[in-house]
C-alpha atoms as a PDB file:
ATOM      1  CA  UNK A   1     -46.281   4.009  68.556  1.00  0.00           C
ATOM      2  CA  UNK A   2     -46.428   3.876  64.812  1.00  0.00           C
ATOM      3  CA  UNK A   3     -43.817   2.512  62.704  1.00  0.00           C
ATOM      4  CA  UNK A   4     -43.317   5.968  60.924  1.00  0.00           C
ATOM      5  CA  UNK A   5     -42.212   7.499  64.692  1.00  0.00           C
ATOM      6  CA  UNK A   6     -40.713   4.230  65.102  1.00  0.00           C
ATOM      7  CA  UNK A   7     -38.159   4.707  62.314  1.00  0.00           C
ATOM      8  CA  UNK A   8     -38.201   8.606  62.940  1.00  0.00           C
ATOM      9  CA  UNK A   9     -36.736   7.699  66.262  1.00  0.00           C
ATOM     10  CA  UNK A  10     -34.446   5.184  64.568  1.00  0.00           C
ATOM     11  CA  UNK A  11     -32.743   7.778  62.346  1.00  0.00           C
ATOM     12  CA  UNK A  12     -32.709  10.643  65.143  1.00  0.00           C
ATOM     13  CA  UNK A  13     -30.528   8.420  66.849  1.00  0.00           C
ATOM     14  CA  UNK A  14     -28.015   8.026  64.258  1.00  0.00           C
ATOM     15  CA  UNK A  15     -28.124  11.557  62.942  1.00  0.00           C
ATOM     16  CA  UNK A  16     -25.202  14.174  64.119  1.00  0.00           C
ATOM     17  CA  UNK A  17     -26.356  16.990  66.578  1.00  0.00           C
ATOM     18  CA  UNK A  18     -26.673  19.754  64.234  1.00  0.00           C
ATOM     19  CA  UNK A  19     -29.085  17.333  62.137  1.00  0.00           C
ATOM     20  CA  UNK A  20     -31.233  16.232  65.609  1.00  0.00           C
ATOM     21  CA  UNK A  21     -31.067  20.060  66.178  1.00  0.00           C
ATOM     22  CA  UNK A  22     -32.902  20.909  62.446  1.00  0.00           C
ATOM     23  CA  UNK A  23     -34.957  18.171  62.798  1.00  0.00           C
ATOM     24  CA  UNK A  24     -36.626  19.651  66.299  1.00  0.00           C
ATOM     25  CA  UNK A  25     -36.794  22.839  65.057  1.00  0.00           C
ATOM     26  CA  UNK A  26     -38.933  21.746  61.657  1.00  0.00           C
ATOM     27  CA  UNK A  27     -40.978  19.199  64.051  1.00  0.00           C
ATOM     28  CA  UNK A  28     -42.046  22.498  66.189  1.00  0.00           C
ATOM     29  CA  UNK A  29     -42.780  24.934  63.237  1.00  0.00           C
ATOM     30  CA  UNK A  30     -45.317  22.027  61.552  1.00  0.00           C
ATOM     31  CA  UNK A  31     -46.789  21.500  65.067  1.00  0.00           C
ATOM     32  CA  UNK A  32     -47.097  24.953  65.996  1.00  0.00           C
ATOM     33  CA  UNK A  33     -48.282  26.022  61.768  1.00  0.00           C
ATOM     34  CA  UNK A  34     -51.030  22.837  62.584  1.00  0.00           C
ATOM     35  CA  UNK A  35     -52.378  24.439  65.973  1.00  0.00           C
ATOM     36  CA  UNK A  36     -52.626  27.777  63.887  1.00  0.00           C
ATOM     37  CA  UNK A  37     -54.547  26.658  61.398  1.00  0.00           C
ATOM     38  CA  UNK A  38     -56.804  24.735  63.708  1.00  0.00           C
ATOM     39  CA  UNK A  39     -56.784  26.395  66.804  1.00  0.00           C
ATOM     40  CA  UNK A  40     -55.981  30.126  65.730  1.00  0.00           C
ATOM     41  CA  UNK A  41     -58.565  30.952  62.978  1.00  0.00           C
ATOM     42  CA  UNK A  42     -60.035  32.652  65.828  1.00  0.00           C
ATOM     43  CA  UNK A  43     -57.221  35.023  66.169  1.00  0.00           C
ATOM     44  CA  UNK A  44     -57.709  35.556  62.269  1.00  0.00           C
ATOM     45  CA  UNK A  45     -60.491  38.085  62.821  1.00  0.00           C
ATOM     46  CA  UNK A  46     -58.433  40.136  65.863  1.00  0.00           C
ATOM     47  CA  UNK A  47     -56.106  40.630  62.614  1.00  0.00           C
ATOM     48  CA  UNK A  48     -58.628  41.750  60.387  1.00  0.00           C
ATOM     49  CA  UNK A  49     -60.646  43.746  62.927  1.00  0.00           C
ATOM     50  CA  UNK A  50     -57.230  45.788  63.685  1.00  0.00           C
ATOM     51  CA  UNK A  51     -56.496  46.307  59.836  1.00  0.00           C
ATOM     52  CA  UNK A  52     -59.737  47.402  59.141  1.00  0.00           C
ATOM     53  CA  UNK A  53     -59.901  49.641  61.855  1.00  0.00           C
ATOM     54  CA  UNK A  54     -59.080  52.425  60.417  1.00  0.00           C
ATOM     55  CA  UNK A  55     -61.869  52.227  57.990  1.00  0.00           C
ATOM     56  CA  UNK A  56     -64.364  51.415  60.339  1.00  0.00           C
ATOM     57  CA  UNK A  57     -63.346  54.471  62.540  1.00  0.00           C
ATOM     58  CA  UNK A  58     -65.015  57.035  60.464  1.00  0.00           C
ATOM     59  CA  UNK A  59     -68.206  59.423  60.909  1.00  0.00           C
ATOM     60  CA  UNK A  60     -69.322  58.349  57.645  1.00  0.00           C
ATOM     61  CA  UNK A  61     -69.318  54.131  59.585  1.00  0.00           C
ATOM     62  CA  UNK A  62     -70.720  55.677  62.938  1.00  0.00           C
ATOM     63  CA  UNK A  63     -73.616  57.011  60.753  1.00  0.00           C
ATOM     64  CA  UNK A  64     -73.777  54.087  58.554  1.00  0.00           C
ATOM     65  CA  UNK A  65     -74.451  51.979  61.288  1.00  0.00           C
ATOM     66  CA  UNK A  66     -76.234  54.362  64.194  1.00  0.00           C
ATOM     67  CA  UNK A  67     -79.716  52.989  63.389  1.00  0.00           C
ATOM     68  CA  UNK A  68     -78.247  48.862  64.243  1.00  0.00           C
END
């Protein structure tokens, strides 16, 4: 274990509930914002597809793109 959990640990200990509480709750949001940005970029384009849905749904698309 590194020192920086080490101490981490340390001060979780002697912190009151609500603080232990606020701590979890930020640990989860930068574990779960890292996974996005590493992990997710794939759902990134399901976004994008589904936004630009609506422009791609057109006759004027479908006949862009009927000779592809």
């Amino acid at each position: 274990m590194s020192p920086t959990a080490e101490n981490l640990i340390q001060e979780i200990r002697k912190a009151p509930d609500h603080v232990v509480s606020e701590v979890y709750d930020f640990l989860m949001f930068i574990k779960k914002r890292s996974n996005y940005t590493t992990e997710g970029s794939e759902n990134l384009l399901i976004l994008a597809e589904s936004s630009w849905a609506e422009d791609w749904s057109s006759p004027e698309e479908d006949k862009a793109w009927q000779n592809l």
